[in-house]
PDB file of N, CA and C in Angstrom:
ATOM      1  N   UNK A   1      84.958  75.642  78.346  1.00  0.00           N
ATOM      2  CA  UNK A   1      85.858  76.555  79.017  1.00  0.00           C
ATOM      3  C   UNK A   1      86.822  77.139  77.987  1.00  0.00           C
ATOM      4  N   UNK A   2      86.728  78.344  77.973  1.00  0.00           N
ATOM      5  CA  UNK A   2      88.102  79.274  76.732  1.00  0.00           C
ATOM      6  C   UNK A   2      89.322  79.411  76.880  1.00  0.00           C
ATOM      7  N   UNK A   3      90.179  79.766  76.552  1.00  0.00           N
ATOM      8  CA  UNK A   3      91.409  79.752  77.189  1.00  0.00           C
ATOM      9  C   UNK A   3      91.619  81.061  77.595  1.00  0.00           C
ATOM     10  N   UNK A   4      92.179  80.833  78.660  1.00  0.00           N
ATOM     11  CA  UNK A   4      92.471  82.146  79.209  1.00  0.00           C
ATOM     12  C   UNK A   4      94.397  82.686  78.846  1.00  0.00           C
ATOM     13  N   UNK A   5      94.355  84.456  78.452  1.00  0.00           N
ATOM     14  CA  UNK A   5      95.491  84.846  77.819  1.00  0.00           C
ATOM     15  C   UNK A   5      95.453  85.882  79.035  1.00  0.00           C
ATOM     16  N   UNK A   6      97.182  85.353  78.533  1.00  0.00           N
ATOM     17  CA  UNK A   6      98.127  86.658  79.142  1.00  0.00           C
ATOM     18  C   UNK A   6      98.946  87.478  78.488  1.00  0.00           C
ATOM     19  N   UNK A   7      99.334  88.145  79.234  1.00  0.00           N
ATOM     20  CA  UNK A   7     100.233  89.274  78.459  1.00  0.00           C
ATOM     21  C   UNK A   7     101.552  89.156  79.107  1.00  0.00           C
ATOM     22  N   UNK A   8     102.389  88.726  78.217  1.00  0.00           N
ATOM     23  CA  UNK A   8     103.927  88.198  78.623  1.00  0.00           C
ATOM     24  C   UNK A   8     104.874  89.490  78.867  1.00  0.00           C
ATOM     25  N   UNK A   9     105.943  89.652  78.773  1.00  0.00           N
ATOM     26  CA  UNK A   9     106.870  90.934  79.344  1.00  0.00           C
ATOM     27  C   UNK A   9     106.880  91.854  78.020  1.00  0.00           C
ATOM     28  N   UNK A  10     106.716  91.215  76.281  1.00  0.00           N
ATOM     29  CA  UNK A  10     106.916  91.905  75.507  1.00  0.00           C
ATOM     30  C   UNK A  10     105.343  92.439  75.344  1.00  0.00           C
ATOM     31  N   UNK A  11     104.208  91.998  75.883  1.00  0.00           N
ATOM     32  CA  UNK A  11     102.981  92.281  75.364  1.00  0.00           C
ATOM     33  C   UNK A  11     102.850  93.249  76.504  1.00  0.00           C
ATOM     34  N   UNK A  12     103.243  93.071  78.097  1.00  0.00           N
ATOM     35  CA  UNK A  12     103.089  94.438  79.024  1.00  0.00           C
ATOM     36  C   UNK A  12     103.711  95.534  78.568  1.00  0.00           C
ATOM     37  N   UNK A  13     105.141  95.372  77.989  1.00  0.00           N
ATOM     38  CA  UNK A  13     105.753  96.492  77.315  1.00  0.00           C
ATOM     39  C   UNK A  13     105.082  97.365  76.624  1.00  0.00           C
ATOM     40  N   UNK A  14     104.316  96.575  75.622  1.00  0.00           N
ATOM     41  CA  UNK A  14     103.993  97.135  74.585  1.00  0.00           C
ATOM     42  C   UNK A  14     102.089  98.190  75.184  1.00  0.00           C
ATOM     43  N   UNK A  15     101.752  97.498  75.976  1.00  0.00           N
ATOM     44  CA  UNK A  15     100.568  97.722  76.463  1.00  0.00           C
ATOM     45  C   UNK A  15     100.965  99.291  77.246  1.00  0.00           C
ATOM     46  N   UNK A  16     101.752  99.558  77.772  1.00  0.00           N
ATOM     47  CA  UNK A  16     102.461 100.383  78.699  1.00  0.00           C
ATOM     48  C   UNK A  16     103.515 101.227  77.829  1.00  0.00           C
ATOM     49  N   UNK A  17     103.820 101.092  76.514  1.00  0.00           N
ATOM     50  CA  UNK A  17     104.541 102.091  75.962  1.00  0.00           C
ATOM     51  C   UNK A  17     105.775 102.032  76.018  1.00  0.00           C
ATOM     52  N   UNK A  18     106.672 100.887  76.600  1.00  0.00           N
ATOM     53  CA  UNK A  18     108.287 101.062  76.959  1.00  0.00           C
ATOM     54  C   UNK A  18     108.744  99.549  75.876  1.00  0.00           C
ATOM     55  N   UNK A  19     109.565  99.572  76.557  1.00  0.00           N
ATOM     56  CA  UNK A  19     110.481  98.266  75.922  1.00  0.00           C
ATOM     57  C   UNK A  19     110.412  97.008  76.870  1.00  0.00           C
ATOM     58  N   UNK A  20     110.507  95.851  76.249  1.00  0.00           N
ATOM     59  CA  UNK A  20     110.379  94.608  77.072  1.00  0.00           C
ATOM     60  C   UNK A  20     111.654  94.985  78.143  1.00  0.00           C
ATOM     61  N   UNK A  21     113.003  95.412  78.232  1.00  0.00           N
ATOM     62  CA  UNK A  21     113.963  95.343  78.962  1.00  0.00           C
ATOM     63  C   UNK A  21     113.564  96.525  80.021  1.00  0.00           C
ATOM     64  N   UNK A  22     112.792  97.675  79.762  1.00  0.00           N
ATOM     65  CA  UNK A  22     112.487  98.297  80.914  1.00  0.00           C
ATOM     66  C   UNK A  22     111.914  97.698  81.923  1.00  0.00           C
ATOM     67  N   UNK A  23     110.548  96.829  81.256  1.00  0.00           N
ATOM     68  CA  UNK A  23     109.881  95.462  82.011  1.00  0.00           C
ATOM     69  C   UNK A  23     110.576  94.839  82.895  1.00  0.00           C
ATOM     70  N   UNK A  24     111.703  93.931  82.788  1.00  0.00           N
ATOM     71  CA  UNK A  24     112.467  93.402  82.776  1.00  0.00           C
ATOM     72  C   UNK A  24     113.678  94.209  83.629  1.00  0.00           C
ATOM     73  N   UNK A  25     113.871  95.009  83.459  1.00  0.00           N
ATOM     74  CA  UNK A  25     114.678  95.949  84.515  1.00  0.00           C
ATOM     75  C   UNK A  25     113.549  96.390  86.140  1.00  0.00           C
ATOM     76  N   UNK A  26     112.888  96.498  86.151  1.00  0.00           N
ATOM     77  CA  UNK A  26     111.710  96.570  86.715  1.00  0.00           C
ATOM     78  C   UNK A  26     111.550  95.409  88.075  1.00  0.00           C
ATOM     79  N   UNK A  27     111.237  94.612  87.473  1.00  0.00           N
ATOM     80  CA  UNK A  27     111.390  92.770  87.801  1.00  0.00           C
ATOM     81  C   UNK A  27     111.957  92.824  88.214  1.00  0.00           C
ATOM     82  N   UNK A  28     113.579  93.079  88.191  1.00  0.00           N
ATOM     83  CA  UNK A  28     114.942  92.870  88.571  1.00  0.00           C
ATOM     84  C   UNK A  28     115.458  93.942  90.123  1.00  0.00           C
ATOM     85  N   UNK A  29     114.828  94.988  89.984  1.00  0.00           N
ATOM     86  CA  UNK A  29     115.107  96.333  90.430  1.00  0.00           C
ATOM     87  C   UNK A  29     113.961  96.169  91.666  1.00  0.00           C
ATOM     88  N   UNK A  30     112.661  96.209  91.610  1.00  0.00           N
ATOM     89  CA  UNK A  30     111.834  96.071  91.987  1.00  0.00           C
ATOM     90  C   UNK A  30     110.912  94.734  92.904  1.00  0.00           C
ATOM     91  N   UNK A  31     111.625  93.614  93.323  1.00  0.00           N
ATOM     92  CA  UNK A  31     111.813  92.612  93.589  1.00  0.00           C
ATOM     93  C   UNK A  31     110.323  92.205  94.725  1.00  0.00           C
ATOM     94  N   UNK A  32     109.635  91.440  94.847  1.00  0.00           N
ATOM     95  CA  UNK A  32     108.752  91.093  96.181  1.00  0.00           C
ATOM     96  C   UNK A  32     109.884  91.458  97.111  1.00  0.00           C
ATOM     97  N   UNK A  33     109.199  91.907  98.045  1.00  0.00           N
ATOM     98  CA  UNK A  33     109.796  91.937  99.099  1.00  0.00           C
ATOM     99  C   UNK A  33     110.396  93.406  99.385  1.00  0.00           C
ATOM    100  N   UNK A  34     110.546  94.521  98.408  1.00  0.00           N
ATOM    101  CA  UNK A  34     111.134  95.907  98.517  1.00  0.00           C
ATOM    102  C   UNK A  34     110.152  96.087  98.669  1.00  0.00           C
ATOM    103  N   UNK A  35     110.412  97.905  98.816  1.00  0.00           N
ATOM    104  CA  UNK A  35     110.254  99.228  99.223  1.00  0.00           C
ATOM    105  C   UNK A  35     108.651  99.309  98.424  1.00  0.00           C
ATOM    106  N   UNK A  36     108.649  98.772  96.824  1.00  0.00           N
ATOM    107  CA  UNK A  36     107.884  99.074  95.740  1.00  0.00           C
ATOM    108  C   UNK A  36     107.959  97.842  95.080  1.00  0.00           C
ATOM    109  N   UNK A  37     107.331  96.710  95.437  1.00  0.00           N
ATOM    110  CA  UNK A  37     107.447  95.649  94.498  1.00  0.00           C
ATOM    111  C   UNK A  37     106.811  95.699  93.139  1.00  0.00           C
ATOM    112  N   UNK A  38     107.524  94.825  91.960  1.00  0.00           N
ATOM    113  CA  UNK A  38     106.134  94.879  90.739  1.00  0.00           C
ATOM    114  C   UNK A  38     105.449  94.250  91.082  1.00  0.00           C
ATOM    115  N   UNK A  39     104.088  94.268  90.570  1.00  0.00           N
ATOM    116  CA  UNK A  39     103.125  93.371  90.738  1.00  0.00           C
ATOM    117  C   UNK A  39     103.943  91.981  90.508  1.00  0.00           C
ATOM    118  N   UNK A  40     103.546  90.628  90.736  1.00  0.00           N
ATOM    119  CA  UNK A  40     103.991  89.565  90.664  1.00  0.00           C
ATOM    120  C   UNK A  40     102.739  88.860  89.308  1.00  0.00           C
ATOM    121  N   UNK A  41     103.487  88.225  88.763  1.00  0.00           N
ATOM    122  CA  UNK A  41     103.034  87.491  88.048  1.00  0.00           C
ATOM    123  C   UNK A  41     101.593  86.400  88.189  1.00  0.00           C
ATOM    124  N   UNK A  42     100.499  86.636  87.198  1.00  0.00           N
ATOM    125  CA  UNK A  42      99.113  85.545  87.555  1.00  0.00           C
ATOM    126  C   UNK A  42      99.701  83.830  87.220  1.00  0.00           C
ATOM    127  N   UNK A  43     101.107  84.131  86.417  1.00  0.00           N
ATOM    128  CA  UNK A  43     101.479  82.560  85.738  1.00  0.00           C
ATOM    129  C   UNK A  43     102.910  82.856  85.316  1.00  0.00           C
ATOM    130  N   UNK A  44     103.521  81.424  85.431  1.00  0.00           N
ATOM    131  CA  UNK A  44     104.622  81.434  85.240  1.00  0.00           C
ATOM    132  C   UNK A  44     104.843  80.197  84.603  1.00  0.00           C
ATOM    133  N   UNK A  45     105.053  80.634  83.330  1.00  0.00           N
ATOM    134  CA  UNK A  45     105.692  78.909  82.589  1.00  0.00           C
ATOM    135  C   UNK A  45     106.388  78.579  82.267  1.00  0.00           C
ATOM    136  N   UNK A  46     106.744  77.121  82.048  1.00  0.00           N
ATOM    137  CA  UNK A  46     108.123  76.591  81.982  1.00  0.00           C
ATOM    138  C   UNK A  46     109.256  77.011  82.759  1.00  0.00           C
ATOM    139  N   UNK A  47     109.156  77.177  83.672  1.00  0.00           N
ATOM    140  CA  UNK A  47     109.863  77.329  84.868  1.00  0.00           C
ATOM    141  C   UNK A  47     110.590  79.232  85.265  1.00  0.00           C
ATOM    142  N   UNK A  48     109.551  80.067  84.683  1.00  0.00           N
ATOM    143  CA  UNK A  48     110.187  81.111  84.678  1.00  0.00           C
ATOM    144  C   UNK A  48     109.136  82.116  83.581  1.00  0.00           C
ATOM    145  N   UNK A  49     109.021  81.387  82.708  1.00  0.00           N
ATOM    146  CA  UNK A  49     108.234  83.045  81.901  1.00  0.00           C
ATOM    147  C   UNK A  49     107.003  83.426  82.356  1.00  0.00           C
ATOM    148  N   UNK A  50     106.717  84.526  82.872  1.00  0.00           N
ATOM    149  CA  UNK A  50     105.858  85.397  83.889  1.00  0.00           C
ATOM    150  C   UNK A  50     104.376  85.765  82.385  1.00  0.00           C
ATOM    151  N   UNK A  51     103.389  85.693  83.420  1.00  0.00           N
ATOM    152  CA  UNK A  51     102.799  86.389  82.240  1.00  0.00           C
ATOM    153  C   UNK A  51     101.067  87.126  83.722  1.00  0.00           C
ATOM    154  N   UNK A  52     100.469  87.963  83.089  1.00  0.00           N
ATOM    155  CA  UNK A  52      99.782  88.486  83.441  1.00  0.00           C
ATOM    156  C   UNK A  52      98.906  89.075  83.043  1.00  0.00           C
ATOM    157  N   UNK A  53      97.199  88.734  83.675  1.00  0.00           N
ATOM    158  CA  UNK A  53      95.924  89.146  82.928  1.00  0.00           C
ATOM    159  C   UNK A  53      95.854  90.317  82.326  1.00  0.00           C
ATOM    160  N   UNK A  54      95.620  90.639  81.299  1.00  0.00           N
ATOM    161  CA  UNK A  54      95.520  91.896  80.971  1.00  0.00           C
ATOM    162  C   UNK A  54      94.304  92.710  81.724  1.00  0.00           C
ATOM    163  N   UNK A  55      93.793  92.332  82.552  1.00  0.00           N
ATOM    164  CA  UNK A  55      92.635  92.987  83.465  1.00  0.00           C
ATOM    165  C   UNK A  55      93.553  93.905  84.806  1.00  0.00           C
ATOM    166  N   UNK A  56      94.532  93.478  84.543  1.00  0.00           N
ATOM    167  CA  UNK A  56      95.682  93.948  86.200  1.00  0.00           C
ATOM    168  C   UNK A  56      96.272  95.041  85.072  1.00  0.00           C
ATOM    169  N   UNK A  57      96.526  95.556  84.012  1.00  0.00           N
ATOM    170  CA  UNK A  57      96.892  96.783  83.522  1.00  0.00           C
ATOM    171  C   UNK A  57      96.636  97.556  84.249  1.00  0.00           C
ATOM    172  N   UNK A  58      95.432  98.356  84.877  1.00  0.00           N
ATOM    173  CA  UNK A  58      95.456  99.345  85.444  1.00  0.00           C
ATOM    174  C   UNK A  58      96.413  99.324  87.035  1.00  0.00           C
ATOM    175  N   UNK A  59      95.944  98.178  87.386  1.00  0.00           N
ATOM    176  CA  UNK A  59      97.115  97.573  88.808  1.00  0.00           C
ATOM    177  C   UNK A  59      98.554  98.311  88.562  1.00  0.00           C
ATOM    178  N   UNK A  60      98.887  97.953  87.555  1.00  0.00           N
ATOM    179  CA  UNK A  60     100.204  97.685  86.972  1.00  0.00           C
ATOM    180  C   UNK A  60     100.824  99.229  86.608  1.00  0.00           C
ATOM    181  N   UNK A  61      99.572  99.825  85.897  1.00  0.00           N
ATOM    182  CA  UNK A  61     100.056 102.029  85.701  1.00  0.00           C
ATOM    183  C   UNK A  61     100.311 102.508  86.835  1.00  0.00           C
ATOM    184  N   UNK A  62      98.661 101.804  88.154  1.00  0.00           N
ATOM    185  CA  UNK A  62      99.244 102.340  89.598  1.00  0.00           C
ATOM    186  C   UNK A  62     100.616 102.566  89.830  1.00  0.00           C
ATOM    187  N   UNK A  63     100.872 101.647  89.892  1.00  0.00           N
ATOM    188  CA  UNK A  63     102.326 100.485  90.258  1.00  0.00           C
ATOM    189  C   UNK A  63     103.289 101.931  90.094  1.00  0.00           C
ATOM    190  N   UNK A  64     103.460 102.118  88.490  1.00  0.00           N
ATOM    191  CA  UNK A  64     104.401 102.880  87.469  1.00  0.00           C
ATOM    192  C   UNK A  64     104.401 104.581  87.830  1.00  0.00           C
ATOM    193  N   UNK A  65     103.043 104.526  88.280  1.00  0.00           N
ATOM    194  CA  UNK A  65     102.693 106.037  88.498  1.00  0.00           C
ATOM    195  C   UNK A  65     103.527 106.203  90.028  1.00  0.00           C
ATOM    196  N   UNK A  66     103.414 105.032  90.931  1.00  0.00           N
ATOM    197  CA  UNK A  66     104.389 105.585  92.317  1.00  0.00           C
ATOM    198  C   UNK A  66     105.224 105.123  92.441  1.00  0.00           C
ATOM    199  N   UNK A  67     106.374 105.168  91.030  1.00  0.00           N
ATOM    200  CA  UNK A  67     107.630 104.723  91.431  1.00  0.00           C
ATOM    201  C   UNK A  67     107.807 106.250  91.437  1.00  0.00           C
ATOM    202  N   UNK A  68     109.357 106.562  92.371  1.00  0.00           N
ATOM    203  CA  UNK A  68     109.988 107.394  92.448  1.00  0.00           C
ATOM    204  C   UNK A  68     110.208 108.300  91.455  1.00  0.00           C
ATOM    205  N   UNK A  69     110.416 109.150  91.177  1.00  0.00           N
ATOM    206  CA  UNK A  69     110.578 109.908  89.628  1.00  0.00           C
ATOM    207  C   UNK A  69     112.067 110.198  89.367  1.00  0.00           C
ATOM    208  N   UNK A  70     112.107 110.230  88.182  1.00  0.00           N
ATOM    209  CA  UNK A  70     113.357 110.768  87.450  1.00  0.00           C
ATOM    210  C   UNK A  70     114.090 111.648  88.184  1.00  0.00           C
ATOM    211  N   UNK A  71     115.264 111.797  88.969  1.00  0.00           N
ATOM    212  CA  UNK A  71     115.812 112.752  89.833  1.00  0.00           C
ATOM    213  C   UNK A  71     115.119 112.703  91.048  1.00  0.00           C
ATOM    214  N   UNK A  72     114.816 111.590  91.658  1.00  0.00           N
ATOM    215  CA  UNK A  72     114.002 111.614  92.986  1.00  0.00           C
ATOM    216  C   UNK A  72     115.487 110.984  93.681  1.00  0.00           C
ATOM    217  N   UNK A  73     115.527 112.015  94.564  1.00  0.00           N
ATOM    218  CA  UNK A  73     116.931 111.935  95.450  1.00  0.00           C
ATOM    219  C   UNK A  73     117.897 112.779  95.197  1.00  0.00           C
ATOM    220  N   UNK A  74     117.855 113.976  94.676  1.00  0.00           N
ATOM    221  CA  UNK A  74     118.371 114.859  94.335  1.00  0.00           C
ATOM    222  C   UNK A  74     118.796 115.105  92.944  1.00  0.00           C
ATOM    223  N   UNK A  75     119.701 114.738  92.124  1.00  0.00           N
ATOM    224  CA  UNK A  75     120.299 115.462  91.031  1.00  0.00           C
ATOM    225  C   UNK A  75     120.675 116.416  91.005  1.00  0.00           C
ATOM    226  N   UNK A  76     120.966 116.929  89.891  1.00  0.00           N
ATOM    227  CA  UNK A  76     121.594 118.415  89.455  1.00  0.00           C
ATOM    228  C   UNK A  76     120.241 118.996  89.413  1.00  0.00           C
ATOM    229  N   UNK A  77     120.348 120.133  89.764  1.00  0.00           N
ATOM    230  CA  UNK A  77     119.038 120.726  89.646  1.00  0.00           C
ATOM    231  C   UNK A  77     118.992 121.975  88.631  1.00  0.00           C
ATOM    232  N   UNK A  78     118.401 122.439  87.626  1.00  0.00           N
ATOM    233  CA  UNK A  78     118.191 123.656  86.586  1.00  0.00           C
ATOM    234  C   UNK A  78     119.155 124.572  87.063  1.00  0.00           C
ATOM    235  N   UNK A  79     119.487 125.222  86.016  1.00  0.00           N
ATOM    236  CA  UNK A  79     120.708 126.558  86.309  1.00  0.00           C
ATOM    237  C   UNK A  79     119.394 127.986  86.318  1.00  0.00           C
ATOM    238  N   UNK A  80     118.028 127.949  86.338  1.00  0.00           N
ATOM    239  CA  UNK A  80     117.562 128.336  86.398  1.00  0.00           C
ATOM    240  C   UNK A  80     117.343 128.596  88.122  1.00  0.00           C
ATOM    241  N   UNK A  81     117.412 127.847  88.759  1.00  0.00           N
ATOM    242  CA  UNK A  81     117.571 127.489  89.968  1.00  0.00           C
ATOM    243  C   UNK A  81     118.606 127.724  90.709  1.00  0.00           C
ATOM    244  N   UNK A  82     119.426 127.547  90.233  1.00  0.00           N
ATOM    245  CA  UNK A  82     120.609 128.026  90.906  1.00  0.00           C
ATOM    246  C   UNK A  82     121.376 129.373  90.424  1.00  0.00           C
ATOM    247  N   UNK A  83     121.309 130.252  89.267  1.00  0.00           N
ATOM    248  CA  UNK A  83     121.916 130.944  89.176  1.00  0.00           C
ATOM    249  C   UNK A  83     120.804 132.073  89.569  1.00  0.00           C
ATOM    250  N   UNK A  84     121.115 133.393  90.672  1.00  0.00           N
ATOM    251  CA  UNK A  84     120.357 134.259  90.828  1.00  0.00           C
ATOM    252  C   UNK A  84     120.127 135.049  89.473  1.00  0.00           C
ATOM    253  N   UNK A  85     118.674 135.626  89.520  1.00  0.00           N
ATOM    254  CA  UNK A  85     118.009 136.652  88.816  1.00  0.00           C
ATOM    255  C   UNK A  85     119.659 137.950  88.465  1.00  0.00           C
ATOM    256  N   UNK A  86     119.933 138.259  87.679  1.00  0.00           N
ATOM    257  CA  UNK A  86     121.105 139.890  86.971  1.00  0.00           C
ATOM    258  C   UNK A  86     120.015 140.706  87.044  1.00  0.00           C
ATOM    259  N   UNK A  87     120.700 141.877  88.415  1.00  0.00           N
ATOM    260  CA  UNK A  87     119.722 142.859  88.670  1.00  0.00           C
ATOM    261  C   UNK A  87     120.302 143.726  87.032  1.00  0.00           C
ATOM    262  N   UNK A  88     119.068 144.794  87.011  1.00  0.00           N
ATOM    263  CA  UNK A  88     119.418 145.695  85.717  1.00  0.00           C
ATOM    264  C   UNK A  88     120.961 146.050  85.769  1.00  0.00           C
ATOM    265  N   UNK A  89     121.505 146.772  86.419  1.00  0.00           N
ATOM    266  CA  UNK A  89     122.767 146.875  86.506  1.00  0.00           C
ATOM    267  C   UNK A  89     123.747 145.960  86.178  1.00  0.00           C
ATOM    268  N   UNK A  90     123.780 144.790  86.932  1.00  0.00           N
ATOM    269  CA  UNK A  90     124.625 143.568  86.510  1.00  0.00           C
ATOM    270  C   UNK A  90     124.460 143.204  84.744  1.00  0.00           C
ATOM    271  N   UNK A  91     123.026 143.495  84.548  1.00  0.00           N
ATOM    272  CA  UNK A  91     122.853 143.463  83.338  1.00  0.00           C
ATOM    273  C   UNK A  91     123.993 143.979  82.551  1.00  0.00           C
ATOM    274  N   UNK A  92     123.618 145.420  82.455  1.00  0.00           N
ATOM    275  CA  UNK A  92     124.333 147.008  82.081  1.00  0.00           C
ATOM    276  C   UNK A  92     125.537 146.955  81.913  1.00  0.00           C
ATOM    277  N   UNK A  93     126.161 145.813  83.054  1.00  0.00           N
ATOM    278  CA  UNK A  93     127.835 145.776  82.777  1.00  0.00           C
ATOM    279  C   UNK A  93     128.275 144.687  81.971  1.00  0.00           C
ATOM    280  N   UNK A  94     127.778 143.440  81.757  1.00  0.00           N
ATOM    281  CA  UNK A  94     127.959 142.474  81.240  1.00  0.00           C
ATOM    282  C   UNK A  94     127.481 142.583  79.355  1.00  0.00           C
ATOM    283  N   UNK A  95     126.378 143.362  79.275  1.00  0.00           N
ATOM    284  CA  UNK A  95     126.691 144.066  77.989  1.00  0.00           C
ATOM    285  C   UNK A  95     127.182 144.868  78.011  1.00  0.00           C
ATOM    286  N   UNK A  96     128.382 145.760  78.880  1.00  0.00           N
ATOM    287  CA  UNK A  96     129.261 146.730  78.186  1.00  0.00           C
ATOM    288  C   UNK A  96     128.995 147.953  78.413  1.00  0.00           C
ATOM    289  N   UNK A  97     128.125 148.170  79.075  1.00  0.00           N
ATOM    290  CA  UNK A  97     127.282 149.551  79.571  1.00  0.00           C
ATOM    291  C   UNK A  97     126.121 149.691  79.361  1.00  0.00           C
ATOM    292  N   UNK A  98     125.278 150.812  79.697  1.00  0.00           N
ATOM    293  CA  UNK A  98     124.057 151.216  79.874  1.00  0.00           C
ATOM    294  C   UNK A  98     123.841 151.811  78.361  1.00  0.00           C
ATOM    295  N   UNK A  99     122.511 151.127  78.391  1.00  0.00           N
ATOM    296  CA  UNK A  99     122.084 151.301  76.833  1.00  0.00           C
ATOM    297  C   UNK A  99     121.489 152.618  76.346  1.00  0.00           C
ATOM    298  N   UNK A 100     121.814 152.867  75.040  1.00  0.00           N
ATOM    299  CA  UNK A 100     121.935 154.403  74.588  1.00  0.00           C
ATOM    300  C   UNK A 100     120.451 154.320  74.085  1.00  0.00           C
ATOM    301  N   UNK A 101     119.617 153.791  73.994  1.00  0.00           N
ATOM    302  CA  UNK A 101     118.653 153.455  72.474  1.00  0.00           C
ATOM    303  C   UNK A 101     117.283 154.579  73.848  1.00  0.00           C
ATOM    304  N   UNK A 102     117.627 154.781  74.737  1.00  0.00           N
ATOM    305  CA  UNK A 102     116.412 155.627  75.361  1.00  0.00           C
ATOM    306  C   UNK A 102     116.620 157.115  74.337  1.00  0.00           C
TER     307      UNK A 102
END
């Protein structure tokens, strides 16, 4: 029988592109029992360090792909967005008048 490996919070990090504390913020934020739990851990040793098959990676992008997004719940939204289109005119005055170069 081989031993079987996991991938601890700094090896999911790293597998996934972030930092062990995003991991770890995650865990914390994300709890069994919410809205969006993380996956839960295949092992836990010594009374607490989590670790997980590296076969549940794709589980785990799911997971990442339907958390809420960046500004999900409003934010400030682009001044592109909020400031209306300067008809030509509004233009015309804000540089100073109507341009001679016709």
């Amino acid at each position: 029988m081989g031993t079987t490996r996991y991938l601890g919070v700094t090896g999911l990090a790293e597998r996934l592109g972030l930092t062990r504390h995003a991991v770890e913020k995650w865990r914390r934020r994300y709890p069994s029992g919410s809205a969006h739990p993380f996956p839960e851990p295949d092992v836990e040793i010594d009374g607490g360090v989590p670790g997980w098959l590296p076969s549940r990676l794709p589980e785990i992008e799911r997971w990442r792909e339907g958390m809420p997004g960046r500004g999900a719940g409003g934010g400030r939204p682009p001044a592109s967005a909020v400031e209306p289109a300067l008809e030509d005119w509004e233009r015309e005055l804000l540089d100073g008048g109507p341009s001679t170069s016709d």
